[in-house]
N, C-alpha and C. Protein backbone atom coordinates (compact mmCIF):
# COMPACT_ATOMS: atom_id res chain seq x y z
N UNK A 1 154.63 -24.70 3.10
CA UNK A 1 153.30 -24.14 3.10
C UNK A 1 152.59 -24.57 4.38
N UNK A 2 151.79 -23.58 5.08
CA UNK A 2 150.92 -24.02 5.99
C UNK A 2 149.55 -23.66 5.97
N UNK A 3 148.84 -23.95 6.92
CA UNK A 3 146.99 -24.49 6.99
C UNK A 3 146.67 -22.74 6.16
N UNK A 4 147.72 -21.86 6.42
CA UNK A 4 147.04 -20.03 5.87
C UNK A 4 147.23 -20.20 4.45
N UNK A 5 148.32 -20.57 3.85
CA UNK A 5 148.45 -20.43 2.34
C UNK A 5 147.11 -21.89 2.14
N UNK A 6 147.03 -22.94 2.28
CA UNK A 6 145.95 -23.72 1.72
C UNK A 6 144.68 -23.05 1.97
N UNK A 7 144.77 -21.89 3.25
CA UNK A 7 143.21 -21.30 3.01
C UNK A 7 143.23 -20.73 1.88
N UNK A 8 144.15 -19.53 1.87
CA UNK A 8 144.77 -18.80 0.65
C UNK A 8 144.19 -19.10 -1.06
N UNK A 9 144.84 -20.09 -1.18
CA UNK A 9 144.61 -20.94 -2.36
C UNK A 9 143.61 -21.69 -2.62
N UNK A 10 142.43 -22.25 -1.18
CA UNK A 10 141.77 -22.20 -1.92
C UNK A 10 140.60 -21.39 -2.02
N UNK A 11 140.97 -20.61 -1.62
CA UNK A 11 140.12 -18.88 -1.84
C UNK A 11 139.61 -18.95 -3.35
N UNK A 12 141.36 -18.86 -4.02
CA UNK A 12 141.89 -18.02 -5.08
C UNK A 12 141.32 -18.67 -6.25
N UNK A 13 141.59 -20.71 -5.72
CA UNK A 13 141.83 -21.17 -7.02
C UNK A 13 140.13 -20.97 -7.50
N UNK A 14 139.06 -20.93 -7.13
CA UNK A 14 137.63 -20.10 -6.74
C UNK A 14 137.10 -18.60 -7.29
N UNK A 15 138.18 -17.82 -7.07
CA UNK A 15 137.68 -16.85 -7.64
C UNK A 15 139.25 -15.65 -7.78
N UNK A 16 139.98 -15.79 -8.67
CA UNK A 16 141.51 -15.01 -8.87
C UNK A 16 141.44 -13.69 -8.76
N UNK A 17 140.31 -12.94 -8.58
CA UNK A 17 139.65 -11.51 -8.70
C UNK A 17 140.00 -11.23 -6.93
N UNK A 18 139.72 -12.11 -6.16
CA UNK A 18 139.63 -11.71 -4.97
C UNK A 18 141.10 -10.48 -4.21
N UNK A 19 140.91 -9.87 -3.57
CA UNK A 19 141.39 -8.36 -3.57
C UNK A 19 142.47 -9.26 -2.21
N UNK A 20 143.57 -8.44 -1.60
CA UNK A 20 144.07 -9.29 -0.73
C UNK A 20 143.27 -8.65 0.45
N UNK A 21 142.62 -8.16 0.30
CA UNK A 21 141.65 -7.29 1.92
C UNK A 21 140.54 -7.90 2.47
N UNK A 22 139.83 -8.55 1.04
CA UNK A 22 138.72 -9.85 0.90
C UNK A 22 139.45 -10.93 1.27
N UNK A 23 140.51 -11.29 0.93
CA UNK A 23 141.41 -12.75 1.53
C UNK A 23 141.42 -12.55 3.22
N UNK A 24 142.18 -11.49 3.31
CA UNK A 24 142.59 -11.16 4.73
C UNK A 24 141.38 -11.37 5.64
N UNK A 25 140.51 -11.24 5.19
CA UNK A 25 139.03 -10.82 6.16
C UNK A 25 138.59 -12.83 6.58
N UNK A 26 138.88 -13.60 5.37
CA UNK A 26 138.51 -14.59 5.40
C UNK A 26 139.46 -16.05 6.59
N UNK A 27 140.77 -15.26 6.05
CA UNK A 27 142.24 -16.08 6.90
C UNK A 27 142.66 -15.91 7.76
N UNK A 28 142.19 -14.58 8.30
CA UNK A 28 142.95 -13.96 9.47
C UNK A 28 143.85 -13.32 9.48
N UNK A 29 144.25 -13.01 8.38
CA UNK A 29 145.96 -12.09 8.51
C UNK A 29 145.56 -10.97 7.84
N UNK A 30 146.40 -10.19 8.10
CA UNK A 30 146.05 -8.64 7.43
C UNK A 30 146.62 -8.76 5.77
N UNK A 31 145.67 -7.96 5.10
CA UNK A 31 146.20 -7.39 3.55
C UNK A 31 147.61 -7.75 3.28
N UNK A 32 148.56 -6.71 3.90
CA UNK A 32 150.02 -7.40 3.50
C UNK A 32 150.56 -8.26 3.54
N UNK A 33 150.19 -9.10 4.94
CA UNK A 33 150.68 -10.35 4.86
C UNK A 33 150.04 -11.34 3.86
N UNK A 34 148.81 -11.10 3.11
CA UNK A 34 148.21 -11.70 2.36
C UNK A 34 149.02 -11.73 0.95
N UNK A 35 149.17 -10.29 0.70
CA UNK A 35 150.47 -9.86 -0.55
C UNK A 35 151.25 -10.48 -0.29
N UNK A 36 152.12 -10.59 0.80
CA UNK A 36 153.27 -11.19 0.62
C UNK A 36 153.02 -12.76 0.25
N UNK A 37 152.17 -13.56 0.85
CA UNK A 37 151.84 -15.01 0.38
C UNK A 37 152.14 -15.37 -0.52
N UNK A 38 151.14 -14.29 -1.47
CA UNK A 38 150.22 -14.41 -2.70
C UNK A 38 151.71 -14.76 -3.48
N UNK A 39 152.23 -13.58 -3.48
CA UNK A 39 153.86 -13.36 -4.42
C UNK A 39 154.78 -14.43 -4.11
N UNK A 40 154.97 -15.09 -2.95
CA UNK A 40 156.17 -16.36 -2.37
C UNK A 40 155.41 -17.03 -3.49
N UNK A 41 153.75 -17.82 -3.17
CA UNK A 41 152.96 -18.75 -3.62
C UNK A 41 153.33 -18.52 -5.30
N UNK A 42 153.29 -17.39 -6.09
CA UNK A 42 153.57 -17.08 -7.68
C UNK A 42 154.95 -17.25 -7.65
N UNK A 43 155.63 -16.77 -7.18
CA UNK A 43 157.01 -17.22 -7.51
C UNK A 43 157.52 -18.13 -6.97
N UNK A 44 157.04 -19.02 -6.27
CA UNK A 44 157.52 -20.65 -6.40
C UNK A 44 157.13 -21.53 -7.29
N UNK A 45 155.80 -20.53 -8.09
CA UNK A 45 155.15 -22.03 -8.82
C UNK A 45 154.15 -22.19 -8.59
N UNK A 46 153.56 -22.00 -7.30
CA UNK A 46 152.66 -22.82 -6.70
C UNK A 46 151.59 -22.61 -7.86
N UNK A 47 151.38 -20.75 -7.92
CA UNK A 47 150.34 -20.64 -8.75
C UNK A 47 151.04 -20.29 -10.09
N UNK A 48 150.60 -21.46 -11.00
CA UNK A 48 151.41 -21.30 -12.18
C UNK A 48 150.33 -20.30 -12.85
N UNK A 49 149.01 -20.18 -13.08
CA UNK A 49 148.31 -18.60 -13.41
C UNK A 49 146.94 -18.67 -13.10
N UNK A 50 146.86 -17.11 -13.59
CA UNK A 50 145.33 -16.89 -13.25
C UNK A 50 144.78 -16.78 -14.41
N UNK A 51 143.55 -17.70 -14.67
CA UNK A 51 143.18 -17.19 -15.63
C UNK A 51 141.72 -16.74 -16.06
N UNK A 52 140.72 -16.65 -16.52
CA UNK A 52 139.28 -16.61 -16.76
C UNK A 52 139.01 -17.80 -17.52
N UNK A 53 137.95 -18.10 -16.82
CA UNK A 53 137.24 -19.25 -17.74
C UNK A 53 136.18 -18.91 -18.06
N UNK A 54 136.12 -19.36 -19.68
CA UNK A 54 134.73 -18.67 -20.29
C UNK A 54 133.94 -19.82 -20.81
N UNK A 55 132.92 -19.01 -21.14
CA UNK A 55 131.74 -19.99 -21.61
C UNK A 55 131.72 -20.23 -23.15
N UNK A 56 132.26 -22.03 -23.39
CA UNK A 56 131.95 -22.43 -24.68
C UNK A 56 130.52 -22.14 -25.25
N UNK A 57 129.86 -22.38 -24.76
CA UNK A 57 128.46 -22.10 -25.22
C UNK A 57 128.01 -20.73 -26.33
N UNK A 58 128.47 -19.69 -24.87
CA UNK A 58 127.99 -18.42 -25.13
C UNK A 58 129.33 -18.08 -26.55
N UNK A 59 130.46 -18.35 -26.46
CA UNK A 59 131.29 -18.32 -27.42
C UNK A 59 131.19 -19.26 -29.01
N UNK A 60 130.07 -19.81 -29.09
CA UNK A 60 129.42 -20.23 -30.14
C UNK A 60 130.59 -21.74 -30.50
N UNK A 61 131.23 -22.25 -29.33
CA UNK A 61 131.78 -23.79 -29.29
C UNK A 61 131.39 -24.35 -28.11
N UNK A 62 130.18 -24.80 -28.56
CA UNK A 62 129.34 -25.81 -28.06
C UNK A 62 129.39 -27.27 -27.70
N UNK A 63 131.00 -27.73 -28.57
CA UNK A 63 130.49 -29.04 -28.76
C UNK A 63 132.14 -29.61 -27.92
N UNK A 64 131.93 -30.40 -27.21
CA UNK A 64 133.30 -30.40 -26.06
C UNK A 64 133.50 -32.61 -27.05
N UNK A 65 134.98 -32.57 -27.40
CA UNK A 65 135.13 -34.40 -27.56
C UNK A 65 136.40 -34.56 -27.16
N UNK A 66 136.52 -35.70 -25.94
CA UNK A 66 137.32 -36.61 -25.83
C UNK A 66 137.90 -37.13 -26.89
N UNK A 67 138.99 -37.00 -26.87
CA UNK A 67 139.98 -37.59 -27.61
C UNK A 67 140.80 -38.45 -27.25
N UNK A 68 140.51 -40.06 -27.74
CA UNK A 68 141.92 -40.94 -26.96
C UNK A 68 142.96 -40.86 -28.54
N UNK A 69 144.22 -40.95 -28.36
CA UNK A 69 145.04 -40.61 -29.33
C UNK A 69 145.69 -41.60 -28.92
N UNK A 70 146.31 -42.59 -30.21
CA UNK A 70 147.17 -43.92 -30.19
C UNK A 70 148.15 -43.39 -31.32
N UNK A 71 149.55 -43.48 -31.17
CA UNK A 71 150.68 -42.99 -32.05
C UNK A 71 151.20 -44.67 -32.68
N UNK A 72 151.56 -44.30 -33.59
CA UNK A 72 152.33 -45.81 -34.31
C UNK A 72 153.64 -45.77 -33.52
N UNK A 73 154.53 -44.69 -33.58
CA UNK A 73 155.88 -44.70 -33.22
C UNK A 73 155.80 -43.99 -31.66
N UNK A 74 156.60 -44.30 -30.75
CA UNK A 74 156.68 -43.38 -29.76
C UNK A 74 157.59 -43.08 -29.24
N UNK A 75 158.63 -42.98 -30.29
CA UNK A 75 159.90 -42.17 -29.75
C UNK A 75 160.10 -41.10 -29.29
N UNK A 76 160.90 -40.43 -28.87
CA UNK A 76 161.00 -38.61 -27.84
C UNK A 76 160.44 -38.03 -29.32
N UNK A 77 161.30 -37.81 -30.25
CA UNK A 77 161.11 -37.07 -31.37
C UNK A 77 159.65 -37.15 -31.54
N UNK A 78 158.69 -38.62 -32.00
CA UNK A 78 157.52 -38.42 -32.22
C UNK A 78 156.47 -37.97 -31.29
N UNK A 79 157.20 -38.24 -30.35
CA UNK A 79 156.26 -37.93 -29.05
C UNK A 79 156.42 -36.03 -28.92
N UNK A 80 157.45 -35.80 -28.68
CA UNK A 80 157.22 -34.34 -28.88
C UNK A 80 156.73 -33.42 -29.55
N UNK A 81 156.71 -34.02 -31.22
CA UNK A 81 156.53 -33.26 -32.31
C UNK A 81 154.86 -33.53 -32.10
N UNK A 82 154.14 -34.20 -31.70
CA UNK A 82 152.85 -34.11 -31.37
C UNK A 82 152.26 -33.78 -30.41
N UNK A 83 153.07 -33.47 -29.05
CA UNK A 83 153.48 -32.76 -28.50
C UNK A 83 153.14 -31.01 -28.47
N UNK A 84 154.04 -30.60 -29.60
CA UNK A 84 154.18 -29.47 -30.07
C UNK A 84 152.65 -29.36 -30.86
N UNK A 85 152.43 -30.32 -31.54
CA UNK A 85 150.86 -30.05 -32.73
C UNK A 85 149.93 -29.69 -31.86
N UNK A 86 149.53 -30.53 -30.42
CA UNK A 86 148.56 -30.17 -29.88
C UNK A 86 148.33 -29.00 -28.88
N UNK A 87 149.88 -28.49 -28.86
CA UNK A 87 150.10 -27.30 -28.18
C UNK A 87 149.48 -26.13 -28.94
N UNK A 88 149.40 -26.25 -30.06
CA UNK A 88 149.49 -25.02 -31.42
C UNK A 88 148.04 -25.56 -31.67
N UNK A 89 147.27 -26.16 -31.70
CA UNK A 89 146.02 -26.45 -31.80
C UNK A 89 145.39 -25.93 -31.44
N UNK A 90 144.51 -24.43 -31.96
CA UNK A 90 143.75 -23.61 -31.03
C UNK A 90 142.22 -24.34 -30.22
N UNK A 91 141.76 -25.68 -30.89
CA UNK A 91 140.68 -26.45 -30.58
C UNK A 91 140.90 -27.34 -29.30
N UNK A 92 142.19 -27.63 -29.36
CA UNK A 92 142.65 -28.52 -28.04
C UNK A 92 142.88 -27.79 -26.86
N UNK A 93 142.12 -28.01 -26.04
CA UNK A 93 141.78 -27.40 -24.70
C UNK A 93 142.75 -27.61 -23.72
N UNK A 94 142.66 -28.98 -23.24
CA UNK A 94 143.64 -29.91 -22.73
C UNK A 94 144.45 -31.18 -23.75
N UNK A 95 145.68 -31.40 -23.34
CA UNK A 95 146.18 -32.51 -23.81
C UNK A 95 147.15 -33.45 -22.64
N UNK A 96 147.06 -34.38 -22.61
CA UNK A 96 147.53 -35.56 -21.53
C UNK A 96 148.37 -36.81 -22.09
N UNK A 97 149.62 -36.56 -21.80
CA UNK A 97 149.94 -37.71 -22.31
C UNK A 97 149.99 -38.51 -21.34
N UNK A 98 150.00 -39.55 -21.51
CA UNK A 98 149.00 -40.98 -20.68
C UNK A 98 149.59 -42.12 -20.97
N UNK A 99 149.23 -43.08 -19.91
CA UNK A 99 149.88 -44.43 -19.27
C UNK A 99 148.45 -45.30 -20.07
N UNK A 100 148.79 -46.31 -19.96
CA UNK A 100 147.41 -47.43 -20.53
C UNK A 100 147.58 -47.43 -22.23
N UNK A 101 145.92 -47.67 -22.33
CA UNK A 101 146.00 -47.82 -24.02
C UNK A 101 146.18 -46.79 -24.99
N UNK A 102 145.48 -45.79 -24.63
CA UNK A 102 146.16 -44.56 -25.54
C UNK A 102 146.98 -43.72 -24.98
N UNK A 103 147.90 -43.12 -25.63
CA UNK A 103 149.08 -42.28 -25.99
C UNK A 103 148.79 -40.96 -25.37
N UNK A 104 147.74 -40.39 -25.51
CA UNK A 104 147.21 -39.24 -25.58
C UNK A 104 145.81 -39.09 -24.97
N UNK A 105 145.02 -37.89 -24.24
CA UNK A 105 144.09 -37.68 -24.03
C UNK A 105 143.56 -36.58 -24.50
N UNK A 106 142.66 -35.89 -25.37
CA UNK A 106 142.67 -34.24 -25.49
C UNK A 106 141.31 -34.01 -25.22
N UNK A 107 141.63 -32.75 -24.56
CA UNK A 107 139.69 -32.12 -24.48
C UNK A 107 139.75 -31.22 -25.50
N UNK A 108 139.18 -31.44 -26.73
CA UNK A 108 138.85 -31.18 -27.91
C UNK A 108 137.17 -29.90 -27.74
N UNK A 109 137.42 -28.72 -28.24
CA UNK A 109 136.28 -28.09 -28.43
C UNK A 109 136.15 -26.98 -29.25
N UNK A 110 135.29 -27.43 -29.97
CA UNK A 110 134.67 -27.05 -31.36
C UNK A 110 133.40 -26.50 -31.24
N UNK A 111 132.98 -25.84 -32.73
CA UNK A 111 131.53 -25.40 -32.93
C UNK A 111 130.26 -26.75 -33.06
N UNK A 112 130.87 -27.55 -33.79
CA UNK A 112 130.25 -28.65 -34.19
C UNK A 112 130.70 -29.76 -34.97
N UNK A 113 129.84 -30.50 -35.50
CA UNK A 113 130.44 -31.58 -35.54
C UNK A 113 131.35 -31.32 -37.00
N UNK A 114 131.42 -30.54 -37.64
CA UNK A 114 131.80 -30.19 -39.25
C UNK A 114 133.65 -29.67 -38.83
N UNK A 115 133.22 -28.59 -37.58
CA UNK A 115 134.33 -28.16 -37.92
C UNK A 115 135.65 -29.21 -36.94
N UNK A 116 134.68 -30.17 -36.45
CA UNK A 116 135.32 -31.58 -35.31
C UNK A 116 136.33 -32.38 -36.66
N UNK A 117 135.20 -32.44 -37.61
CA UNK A 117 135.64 -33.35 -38.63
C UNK A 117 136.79 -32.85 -39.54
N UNK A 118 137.21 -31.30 -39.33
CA UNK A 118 138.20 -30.69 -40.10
C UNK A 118 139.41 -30.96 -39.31
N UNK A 119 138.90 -31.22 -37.89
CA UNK A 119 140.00 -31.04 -36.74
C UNK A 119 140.93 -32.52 -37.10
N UNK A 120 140.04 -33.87 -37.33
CA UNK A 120 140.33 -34.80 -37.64
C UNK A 120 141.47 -35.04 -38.87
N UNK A 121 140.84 -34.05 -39.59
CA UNK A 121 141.27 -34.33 -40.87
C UNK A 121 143.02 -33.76 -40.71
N UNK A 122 143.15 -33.11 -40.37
CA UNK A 122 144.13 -32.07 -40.46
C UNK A 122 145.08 -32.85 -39.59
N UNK A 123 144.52 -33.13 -38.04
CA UNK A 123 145.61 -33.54 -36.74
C UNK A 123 145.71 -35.19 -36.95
N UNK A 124 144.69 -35.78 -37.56
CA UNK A 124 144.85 -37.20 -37.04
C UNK A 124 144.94 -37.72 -38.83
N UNK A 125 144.56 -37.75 -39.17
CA UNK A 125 143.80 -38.61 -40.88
C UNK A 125 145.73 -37.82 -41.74
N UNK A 126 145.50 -37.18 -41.77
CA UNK A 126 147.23 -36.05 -42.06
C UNK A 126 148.50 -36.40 -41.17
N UNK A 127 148.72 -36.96 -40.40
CA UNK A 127 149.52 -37.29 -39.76
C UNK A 127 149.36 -38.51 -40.19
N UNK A 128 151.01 -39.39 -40.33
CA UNK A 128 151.24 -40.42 -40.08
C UNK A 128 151.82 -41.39 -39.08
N UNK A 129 151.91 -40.70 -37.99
CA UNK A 129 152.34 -41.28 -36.63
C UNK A 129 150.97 -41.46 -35.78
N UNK A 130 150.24 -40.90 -36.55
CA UNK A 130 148.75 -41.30 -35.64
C UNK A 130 147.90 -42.96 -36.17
N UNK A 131 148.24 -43.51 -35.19
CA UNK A 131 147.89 -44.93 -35.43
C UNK A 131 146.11 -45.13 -35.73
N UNK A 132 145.47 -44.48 -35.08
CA UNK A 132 144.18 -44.40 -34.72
C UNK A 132 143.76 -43.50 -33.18
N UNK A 133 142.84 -43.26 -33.03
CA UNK A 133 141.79 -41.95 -32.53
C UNK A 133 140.35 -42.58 -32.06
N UNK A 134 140.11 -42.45 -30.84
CA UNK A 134 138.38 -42.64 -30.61
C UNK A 134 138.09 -41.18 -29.91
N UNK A 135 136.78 -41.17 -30.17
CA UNK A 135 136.00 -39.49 -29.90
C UNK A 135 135.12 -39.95 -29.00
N UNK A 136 134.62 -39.08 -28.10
CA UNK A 136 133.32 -39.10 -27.20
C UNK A 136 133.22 -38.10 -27.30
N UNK A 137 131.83 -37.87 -27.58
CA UNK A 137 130.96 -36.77 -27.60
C UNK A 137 130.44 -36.32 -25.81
N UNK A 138 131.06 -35.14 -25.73
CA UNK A 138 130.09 -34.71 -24.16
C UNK A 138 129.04 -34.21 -24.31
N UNK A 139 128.01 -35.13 -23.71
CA UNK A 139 126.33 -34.45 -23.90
C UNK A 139 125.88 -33.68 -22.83
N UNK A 140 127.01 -33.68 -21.60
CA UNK A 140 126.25 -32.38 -20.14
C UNK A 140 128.19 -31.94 -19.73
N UNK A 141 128.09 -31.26 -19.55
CA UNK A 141 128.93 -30.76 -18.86
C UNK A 141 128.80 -30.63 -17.05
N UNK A 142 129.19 -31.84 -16.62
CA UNK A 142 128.36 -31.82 -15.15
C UNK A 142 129.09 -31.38 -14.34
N UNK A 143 130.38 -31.15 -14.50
CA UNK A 143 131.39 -30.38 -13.21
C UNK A 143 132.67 -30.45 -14.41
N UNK A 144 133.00 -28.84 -14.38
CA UNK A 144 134.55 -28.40 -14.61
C UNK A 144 135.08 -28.13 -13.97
N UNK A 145 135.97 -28.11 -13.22
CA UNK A 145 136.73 -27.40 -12.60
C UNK A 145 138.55 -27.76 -12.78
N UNK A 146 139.44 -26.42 -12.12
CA UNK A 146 140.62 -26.86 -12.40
C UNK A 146 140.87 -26.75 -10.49
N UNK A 147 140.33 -27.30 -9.89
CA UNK A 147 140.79 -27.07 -8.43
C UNK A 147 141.43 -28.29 -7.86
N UNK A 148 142.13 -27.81 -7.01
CA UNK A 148 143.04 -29.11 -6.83
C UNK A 148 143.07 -29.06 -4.92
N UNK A 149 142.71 -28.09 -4.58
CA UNK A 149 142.52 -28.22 -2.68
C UNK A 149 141.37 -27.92 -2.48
């Protein structure tokens, strides 16, 4: 990759709508050569997707919690099979498995605190490989982003 694809990308990772004629105008290279980037950059990986990000708010899940997750056992098997739970978790946003004291990290988001407490009940309190769980409540949302250049 060189200094054109990092302009490229971080055009994109900004706004995925952008046309390759709007890129071109910005990088210096014409439209096609912009296409062609774009497609090397997707089919290496680089850009694993595009996606929309929407508003919890306006989507009536308001309420964003940190999740540190501590497992009793942490073998491949247990580790995967929870793994797999938080994959299938339509509430779990993000999940991280992690170095230090907990096992797990999840960005947890819900309507409120009722349907937080069902989330509990079901993924953590129902499971028996879950050792224990601490929550933080997010009271601002002060910067999201998924950008990485």
């Amino acid at each position: 990759m060189d200094d054109k694809d990092h302009d490229i990308l971080r055009l994109i990772q900004s706004n995925a709508q952008l046309t390759a004629e709007a890129i071109s105008q910005e990088v210096g290279l014409s439209a096609p050569a912009v296409q062609k980037r774009l497609k090397k950059l997707r089919d290496t990986g680089v850009i694993e997707k595009e996606i929309a990000i929407l508003s919890p708010a306006r989507l009536g899940r308001e309420m964003t919690v940190i999740v540190q997750v501590v497992l009793e056992r942490e073998s491949r098997m247990h580790l995967d099979a929870f793994k797999r739970k938080m994959c299938k978790a339509p509430q779990v946003q993000q999940c991280y498995y992690t170095t230090g004291e907990a096992d797990f990290i999840l960005m947890v988001i819900v309507k409120d605190i009722k349907e937080y407490e069902a989330f509990t009940q079901e993924y953590f309190f129902d499971e028996s490989n879950v050792s224990r769980f601490t929550s933080s409540v997010v009271m601002d949302r002060v910067k999201v982003s998924l950008d990485i250049i």
